[in-house]
C-alpha atoms as a PDB file:
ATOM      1  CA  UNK A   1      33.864 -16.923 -10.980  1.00  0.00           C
ATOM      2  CA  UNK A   2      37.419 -18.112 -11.619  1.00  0.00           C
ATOM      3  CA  UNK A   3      38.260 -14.889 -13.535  1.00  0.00           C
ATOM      4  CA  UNK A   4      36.427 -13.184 -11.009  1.00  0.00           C
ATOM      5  CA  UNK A   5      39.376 -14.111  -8.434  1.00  0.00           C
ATOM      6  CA  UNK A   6      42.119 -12.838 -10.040  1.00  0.00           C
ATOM      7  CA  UNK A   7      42.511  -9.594 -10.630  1.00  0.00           C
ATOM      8  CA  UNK A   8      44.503  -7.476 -13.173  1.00  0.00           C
ATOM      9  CA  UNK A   9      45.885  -4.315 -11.842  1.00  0.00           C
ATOM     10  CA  UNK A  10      45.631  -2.157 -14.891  1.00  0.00           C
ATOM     11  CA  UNK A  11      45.172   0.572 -12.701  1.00  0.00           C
ATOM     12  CA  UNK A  12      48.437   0.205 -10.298  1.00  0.00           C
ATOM     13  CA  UNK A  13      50.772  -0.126 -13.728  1.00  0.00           C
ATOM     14  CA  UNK A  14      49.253   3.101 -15.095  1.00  0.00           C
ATOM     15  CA  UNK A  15      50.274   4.304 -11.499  1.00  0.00           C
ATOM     16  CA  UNK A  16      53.506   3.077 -11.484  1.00  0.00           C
ATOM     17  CA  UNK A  17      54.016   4.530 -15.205  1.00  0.00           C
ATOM     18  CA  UNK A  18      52.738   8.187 -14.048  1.00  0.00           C
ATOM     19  CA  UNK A  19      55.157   7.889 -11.234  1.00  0.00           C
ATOM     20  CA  UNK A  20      58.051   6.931 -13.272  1.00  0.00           C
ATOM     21  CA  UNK A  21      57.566  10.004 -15.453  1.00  0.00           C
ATOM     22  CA  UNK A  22      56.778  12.057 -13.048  1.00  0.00           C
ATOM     23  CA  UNK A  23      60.103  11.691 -11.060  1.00  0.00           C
ATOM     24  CA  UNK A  24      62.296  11.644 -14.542  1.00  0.00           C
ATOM     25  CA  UNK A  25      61.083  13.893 -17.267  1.00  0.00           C
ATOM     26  CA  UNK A  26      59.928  16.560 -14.695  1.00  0.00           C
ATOM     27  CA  UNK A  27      62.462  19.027 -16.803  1.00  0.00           C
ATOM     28  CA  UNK A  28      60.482  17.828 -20.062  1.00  0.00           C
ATOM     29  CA  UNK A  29      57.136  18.723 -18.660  1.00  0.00           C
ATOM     30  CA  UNK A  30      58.279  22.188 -16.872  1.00  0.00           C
ATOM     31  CA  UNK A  31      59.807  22.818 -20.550  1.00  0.00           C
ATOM     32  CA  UNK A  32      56.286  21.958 -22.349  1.00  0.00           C
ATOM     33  CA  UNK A  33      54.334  23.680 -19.118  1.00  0.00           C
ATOM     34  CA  UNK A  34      56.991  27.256 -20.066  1.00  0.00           C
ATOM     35  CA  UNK A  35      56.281  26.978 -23.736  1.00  0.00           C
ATOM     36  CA  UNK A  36      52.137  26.329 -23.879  1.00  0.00           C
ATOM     37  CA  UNK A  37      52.037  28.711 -20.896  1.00  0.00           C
ATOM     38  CA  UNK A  38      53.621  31.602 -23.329  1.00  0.00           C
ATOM     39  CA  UNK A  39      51.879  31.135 -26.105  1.00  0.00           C
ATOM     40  CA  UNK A  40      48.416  31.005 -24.334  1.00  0.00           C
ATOM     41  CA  UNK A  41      49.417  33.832 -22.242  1.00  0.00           C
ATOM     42  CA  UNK A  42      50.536  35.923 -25.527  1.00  0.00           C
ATOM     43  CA  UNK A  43      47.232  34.998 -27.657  1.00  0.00           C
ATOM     44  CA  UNK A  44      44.816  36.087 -24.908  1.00  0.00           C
ATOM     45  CA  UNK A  45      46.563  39.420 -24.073  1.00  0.00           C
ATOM     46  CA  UNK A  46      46.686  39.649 -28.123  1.00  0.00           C
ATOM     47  CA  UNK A  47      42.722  38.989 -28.058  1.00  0.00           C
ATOM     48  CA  UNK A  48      42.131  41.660 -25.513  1.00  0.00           C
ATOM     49  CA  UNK A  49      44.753  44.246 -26.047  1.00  0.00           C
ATOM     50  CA  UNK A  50      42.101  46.063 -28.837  1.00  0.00           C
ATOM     51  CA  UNK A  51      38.487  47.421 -27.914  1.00  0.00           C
ATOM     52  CA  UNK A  52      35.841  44.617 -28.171  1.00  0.00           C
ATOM     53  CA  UNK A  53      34.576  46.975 -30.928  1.00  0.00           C
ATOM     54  CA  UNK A  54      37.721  46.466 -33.187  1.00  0.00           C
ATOM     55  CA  UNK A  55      38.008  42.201 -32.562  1.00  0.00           C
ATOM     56  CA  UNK A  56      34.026  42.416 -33.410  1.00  0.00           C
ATOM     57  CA  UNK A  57      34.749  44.138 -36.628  1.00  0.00           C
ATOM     58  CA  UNK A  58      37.625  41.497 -37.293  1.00  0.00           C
ATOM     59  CA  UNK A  59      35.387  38.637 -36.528  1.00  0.00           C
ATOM     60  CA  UNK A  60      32.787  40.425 -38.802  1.00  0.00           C
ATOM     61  CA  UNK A  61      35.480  40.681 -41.776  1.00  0.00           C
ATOM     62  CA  UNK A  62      36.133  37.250 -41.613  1.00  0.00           C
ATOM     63  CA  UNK A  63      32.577  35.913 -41.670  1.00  0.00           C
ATOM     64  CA  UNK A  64      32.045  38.034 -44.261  1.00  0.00           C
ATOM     65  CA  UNK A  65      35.272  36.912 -46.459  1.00  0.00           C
ATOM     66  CA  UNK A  66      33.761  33.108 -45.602  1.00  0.00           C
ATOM     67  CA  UNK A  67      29.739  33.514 -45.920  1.00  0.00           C
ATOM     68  CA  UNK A  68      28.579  36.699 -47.182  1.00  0.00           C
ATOM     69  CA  UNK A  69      27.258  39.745 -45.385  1.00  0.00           C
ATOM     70  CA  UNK A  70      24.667  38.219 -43.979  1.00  0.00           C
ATOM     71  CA  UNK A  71      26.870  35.604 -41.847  1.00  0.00           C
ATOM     72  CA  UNK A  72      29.173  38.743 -41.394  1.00  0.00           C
ATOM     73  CA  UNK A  73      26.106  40.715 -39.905  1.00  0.00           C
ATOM     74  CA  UNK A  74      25.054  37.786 -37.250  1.00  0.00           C
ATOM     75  CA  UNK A  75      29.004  36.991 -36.530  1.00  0.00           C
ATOM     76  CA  UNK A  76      29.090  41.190 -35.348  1.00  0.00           C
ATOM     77  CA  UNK A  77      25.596  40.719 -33.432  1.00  0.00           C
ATOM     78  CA  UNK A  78      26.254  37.477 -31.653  1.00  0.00           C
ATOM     79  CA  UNK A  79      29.889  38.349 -30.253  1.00  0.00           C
ATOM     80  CA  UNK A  80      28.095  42.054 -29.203  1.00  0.00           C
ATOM     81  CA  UNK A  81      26.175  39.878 -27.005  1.00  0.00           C
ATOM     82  CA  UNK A  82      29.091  38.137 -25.705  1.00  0.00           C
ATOM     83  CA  UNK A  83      30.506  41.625 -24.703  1.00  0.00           C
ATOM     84  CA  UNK A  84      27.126  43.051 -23.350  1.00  0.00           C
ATOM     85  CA  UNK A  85      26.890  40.017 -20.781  1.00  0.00           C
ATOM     86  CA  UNK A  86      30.037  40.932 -19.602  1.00  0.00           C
ATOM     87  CA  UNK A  87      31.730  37.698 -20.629  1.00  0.00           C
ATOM     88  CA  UNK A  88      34.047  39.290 -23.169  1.00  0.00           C
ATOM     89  CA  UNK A  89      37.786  38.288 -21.350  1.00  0.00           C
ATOM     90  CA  UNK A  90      35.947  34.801 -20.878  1.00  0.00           C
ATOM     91  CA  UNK A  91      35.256  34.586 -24.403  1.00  0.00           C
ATOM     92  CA  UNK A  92      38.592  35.744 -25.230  1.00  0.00           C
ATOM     93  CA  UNK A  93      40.341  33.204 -22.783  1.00  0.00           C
ATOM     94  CA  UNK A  94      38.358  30.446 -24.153  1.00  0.00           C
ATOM     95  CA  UNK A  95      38.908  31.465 -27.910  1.00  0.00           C
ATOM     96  CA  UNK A  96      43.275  31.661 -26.868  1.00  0.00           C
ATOM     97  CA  UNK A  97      42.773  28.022 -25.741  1.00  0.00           C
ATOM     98  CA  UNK A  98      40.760  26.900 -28.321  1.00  0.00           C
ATOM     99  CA  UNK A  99      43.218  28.027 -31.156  1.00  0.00           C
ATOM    100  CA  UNK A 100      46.232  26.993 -29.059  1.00  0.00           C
ATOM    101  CA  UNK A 101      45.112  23.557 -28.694  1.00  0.00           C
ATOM    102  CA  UNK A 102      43.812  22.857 -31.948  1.00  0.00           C
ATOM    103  CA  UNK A 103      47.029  24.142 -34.086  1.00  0.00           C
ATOM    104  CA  UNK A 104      49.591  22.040 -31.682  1.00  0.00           C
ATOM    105  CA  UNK A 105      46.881  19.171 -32.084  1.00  0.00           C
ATOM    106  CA  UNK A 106      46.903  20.116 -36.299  1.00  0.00           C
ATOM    107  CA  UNK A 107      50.778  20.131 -35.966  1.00  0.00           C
ATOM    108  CA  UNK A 108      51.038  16.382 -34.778  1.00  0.00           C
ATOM    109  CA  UNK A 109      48.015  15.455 -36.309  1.00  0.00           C
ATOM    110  CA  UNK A 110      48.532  15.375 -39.974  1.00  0.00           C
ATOM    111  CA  UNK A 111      52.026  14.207 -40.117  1.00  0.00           C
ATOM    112  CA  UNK A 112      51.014  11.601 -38.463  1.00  0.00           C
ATOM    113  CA  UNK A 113      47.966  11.214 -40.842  1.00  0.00           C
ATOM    114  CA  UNK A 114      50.853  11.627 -43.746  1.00  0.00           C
ATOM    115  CA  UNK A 115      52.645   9.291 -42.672  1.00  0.00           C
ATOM    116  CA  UNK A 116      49.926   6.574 -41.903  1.00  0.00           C
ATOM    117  CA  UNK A 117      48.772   7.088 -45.214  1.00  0.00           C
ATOM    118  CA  UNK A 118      52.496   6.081 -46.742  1.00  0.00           C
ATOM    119  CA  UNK A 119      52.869   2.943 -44.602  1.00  0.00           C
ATOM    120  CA  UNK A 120      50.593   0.422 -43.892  1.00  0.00           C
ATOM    121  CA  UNK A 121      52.437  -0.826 -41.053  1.00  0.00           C
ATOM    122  CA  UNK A 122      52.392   2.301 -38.996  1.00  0.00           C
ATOM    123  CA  UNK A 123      48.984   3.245 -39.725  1.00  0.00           C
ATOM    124  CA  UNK A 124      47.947  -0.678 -37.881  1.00  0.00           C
ATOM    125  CA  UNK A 125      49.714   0.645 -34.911  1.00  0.00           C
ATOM    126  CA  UNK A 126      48.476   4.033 -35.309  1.00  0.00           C
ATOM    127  CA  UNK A 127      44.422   2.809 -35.365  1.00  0.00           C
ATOM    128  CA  UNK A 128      44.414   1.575 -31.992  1.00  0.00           C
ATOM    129  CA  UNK A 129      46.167   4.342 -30.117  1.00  0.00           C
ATOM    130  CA  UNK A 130      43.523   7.110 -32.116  1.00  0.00           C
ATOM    131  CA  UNK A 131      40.792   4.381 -30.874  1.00  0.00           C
ATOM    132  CA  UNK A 132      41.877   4.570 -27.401  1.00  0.00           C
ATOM    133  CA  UNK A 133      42.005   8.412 -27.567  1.00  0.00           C
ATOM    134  CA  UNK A 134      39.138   9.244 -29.308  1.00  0.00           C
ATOM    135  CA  UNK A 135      36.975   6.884 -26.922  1.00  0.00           C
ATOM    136  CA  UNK A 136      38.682   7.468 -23.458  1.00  0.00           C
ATOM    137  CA  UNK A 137      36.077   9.891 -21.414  1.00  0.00           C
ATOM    138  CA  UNK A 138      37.477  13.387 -21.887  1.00  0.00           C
ATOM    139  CA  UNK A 139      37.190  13.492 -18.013  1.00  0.00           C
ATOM    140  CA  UNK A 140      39.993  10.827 -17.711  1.00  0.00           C
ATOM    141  CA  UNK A 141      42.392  13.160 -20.024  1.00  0.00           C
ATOM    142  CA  UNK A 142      42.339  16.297 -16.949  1.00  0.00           C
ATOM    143  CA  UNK A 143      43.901  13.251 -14.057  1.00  0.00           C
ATOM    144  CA  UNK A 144      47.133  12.573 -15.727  1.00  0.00           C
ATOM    145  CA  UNK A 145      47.347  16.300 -17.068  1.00  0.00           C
ATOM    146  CA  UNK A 146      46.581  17.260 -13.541  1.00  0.00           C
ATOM    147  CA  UNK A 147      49.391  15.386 -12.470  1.00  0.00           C
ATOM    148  CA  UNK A 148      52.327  16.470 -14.652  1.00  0.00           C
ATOM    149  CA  UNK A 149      51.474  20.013 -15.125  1.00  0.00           C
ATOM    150  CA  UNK A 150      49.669  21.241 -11.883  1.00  0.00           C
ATOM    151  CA  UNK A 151      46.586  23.201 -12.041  1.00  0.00           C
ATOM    152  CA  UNK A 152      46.038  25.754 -15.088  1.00  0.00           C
ATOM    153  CA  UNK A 153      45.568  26.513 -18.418  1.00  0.00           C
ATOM    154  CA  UNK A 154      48.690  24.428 -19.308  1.00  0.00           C
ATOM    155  CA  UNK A 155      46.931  20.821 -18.307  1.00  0.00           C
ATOM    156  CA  UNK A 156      43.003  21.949 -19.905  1.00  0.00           C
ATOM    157  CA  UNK A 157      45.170  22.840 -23.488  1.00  0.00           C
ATOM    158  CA  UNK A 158      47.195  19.360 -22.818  1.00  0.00           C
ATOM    159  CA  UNK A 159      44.282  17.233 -22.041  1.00  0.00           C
ATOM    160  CA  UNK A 160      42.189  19.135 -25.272  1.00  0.00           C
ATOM    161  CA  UNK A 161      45.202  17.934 -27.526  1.00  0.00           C
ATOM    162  CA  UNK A 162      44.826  14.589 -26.537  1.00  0.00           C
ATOM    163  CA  UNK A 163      41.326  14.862 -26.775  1.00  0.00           C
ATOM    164  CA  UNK A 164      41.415  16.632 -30.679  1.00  0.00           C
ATOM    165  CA  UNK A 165      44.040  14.788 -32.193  1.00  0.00           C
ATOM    166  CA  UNK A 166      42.304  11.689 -33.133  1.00  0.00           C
ATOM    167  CA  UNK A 167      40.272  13.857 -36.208  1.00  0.00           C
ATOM    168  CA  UNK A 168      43.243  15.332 -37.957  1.00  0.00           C
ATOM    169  CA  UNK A 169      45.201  11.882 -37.600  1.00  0.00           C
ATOM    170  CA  UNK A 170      41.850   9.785 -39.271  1.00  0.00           C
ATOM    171  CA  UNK A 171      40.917  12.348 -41.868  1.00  0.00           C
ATOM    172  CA  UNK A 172      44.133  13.579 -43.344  1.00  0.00           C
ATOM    173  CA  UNK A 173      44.973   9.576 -44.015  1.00  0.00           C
ATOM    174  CA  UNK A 174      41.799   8.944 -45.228  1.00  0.00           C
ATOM    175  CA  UNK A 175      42.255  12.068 -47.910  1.00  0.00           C
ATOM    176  CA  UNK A 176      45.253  11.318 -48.943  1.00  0.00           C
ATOM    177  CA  UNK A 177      44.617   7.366 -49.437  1.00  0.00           C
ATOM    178  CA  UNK A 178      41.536   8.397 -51.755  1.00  0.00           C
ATOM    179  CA  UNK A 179      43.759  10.153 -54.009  1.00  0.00           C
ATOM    180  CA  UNK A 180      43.713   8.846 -57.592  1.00  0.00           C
ATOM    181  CA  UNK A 181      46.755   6.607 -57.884  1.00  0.00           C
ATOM    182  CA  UNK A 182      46.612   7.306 -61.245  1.00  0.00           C
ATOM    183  CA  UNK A 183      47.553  10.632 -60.908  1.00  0.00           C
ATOM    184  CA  UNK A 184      50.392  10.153 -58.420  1.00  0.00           C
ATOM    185  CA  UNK A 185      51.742   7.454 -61.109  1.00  0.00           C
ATOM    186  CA  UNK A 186      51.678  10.296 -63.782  1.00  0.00           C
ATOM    187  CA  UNK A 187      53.257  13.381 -61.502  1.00  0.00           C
ATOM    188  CA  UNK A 188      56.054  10.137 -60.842  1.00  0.00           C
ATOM    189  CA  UNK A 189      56.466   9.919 -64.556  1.00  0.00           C
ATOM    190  CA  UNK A 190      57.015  13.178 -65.122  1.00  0.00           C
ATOM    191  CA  UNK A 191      60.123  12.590 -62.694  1.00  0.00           C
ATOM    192  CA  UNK A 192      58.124  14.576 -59.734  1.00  0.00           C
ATOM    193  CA  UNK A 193      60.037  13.817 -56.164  1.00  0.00           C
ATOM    194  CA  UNK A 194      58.075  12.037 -53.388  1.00  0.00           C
ATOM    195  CA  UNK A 195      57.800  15.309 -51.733  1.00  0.00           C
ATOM    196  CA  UNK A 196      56.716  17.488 -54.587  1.00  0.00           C
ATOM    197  CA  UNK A 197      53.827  14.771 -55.286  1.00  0.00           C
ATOM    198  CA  UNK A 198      52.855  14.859 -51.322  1.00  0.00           C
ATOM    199  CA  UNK A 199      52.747  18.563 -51.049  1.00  0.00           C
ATOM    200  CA  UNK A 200      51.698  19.370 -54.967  1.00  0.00           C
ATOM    201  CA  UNK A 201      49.277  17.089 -56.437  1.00  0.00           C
ATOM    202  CA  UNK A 202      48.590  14.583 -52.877  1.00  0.00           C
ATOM    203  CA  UNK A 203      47.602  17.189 -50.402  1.00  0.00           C
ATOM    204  CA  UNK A 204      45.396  19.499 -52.686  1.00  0.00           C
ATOM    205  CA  UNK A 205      43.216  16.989 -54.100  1.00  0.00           C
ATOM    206  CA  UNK A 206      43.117  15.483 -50.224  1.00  0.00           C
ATOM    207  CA  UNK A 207      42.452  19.118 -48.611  1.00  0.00           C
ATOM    208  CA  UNK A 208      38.932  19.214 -48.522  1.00  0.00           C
ATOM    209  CA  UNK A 209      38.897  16.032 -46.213  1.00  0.00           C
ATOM    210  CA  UNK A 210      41.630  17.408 -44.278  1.00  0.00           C
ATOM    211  CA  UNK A 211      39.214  20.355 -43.655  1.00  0.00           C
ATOM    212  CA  UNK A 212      36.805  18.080 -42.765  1.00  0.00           C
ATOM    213  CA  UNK A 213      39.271  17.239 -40.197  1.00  0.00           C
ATOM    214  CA  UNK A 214      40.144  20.757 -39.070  1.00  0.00           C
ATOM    215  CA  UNK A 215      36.721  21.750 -38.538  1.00  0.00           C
ATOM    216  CA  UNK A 216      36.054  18.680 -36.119  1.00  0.00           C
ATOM    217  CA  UNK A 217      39.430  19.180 -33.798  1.00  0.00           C
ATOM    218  CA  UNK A 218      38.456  22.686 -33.783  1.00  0.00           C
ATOM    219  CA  UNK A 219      34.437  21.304 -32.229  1.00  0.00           C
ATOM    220  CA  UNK A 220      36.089  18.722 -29.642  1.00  0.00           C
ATOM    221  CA  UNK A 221      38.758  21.615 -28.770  1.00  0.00           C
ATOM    222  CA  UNK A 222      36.033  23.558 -27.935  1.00  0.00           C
ATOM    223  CA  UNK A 223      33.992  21.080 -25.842  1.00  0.00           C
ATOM    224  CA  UNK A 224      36.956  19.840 -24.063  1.00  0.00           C
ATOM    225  CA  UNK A 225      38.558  23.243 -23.045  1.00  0.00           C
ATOM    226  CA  UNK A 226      34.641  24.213 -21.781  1.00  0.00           C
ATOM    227  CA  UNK A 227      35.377  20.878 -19.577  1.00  0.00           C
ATOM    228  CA  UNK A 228      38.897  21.898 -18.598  1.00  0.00           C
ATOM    229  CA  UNK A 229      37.419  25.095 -16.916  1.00  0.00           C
ATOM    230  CA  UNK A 230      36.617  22.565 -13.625  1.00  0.00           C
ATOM    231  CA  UNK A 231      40.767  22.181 -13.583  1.00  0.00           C
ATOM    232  CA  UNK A 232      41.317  25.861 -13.581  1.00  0.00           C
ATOM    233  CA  UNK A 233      41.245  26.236 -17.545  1.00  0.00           C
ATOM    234  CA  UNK A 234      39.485  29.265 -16.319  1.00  0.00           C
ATOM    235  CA  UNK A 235      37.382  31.302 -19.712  1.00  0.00           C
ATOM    236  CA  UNK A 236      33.454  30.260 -20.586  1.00  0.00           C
ATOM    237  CA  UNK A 237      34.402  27.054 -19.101  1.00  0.00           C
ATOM    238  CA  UNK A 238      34.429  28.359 -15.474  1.00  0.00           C
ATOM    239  CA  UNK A 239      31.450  30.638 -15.662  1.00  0.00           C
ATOM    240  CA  UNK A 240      29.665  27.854 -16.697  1.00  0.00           C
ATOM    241  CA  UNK A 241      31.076  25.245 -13.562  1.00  0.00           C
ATOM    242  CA  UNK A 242      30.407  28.269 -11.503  1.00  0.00           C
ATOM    243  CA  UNK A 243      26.540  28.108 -12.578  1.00  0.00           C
ATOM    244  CA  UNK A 244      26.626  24.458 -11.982  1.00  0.00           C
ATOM    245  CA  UNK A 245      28.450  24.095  -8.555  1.00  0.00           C
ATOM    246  CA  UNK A 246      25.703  27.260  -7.627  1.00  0.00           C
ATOM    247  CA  UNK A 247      22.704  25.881  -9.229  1.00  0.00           C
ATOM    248  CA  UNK A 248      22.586  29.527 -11.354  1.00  0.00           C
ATOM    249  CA  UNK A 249      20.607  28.583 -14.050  1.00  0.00           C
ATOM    250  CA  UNK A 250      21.248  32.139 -15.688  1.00  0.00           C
ATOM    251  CA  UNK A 251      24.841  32.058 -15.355  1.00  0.00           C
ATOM    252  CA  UNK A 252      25.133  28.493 -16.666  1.00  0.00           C
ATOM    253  CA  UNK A 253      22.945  29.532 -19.664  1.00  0.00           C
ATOM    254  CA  UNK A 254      25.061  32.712 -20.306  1.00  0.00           C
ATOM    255  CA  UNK A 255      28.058  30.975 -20.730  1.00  0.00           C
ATOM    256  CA  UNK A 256      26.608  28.352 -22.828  1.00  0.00           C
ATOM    257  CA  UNK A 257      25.204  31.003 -24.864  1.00  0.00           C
ATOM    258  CA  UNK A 258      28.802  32.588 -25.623  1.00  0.00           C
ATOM    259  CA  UNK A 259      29.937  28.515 -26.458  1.00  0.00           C
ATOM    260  CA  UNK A 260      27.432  28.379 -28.804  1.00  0.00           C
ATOM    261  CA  UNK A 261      28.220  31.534 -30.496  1.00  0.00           C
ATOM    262  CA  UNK A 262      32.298  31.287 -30.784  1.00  0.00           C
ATOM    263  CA  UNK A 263      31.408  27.326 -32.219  1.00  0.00           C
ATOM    264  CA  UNK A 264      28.727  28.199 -34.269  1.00  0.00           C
ATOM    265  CA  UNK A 265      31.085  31.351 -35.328  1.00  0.00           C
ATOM    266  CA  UNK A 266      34.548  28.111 -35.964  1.00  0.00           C
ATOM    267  CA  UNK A 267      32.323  25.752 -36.920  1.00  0.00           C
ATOM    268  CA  UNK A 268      30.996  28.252 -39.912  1.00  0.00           C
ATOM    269  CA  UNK A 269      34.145  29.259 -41.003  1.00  0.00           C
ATOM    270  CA  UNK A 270      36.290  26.565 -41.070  1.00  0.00           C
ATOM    271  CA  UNK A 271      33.253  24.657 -43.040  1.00  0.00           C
ATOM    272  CA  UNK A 272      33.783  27.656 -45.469  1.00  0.00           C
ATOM    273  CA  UNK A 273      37.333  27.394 -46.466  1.00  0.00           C
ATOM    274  CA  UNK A 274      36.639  23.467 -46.733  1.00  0.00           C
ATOM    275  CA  UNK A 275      33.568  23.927 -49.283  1.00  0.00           C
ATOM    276  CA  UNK A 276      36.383  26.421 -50.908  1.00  0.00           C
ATOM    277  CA  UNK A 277      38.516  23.620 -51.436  1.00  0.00           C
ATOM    278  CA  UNK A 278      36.408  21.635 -52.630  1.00  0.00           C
ATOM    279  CA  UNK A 279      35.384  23.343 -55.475  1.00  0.00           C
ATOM    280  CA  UNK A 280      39.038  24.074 -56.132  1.00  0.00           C
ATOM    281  CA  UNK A 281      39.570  20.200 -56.435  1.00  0.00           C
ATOM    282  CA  UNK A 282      36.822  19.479 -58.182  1.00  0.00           C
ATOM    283  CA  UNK A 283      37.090  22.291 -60.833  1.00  0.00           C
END
């Protein structure tokens, strides 16, 4: 009862902190807003600017490079089907903001993992903040993007970074911590430079847990760009809040259907290249 009749206004600081940026780094955000805006915008006409056929046959090459002929043969089949429900530019829109927002969340992501991994003290304060980020509803992440970047693709790819990050932070530490210190101590007697031993003997035997990491910002980058579509995201993510807001089962399921494929098609892949590196490492 007596903590009952006081209470903390978490939610009017946050306020007042939104506010704050809002009226002062309004250039910084219309700078960020400029710069996601072209790169999504140049992906997506990049995606459609060939014949489904030809992207098909891509997508087909590199299953096949990852998995064999048979992945290669279901990879061609399953994004047909995309094209012959008619969701192909949704598909494509989804798969620009899927790669856009994982490789800016890959970008922050493991230097920060690099650098958590080489101090102690930063990767205490780093914990927390992943913790908060990686448990915060994914709904929360579209209010404050909402806010500072209008309504778009712009604040779905912002709130999916936020959302992905966490992964590529956690696992790119955790690879490079389990590194033999043994075989640091020997590339350091050989008079190897901190960033020779990071980038030639740290990061390869690490890289099949930083895959590990890829592949799962890649899977919440999908799920949270799929969400984004209710903030104008637009892609797979809108046909699929259009079946929900209509009660359409069939359009719901369709674009579902092309989710599952394109994740099914990531989540493959990028599980390939890791297994890849594994073997490299442990050969």
């Amino acid at each position: 009862m007596v903590l009952n009749a006081y209470r903390l206004p978490v939610g009017t600081w946050v306020d007042s902190a939104v506010d704050w940026m809002t009226d002062n780094l309004e250039w910084l955000f219309d700078a960020v807003s400029a710069f996601l805006k072209a790169l999504i915008d140049g992906l997506e006409s990049g995606l459609l600017w060939p014949s489904a056929l030809v992207v098909v046959a891509i997508v087909a090459v590199l299953a096949y490079i990852a998995k064999g002929w048979r992945f290669s043969l279901l990879t061609a089949a399953s994004f047909a089907v995309i094209a012959m429900m008619g969701l192909w530019d949704e598909a494509m829109s989804t798969l620009s903001l899927v790669l856009v927002a994982s490789s800016v969340a890959l970008l922050v992501g493991i230097p920060l993992g690099i650098i958590a991994a080489r101090s102690d003290r930063f990767s205490s304060m780093l914990r927390p903040v992943l913790d908060l980020m990686q448990t915060m509803p994914s709904l929360v992440y579209l209010i404050p993007a909402i806010v500072f970047f209008g309504i778009g693709k712009v604040p779905g790819v912002v709130a999916t970074v936020v959302f992905a990050l966490p992964p590529a932070a956690r696992l790119t530490e955790l690879g490079l911590r389990q590194v033999d210190p043994e075989v640091v101590e020997a590339g350091e007697a050989f008079g190897a430079t901190p960033m020779k031993i990071l980038t030639r003997v740290q990061v390869p035997l690490a890289l099949p847990t930083i895959m590990a990491g890829v592949n799962q910002v890649i899977m919440l980058a999908l799920s949270m760009v799929v969400i984004a579509g209710m903030v104008g995201a637009g892609g797979l993510g809108a046909v699929i809040f259009r079946g929900v807001t209509r009660l359409d089962v069939g359009l719901g399921f369709e674009g579902g259907l092309g989710v599952v494929i394109m994740a099914v098609f990531l989540d493959r892949i990028t599980a390939a290249f890791g297994d890849r590196a594994n073997k490299r490492v442990s050969h």
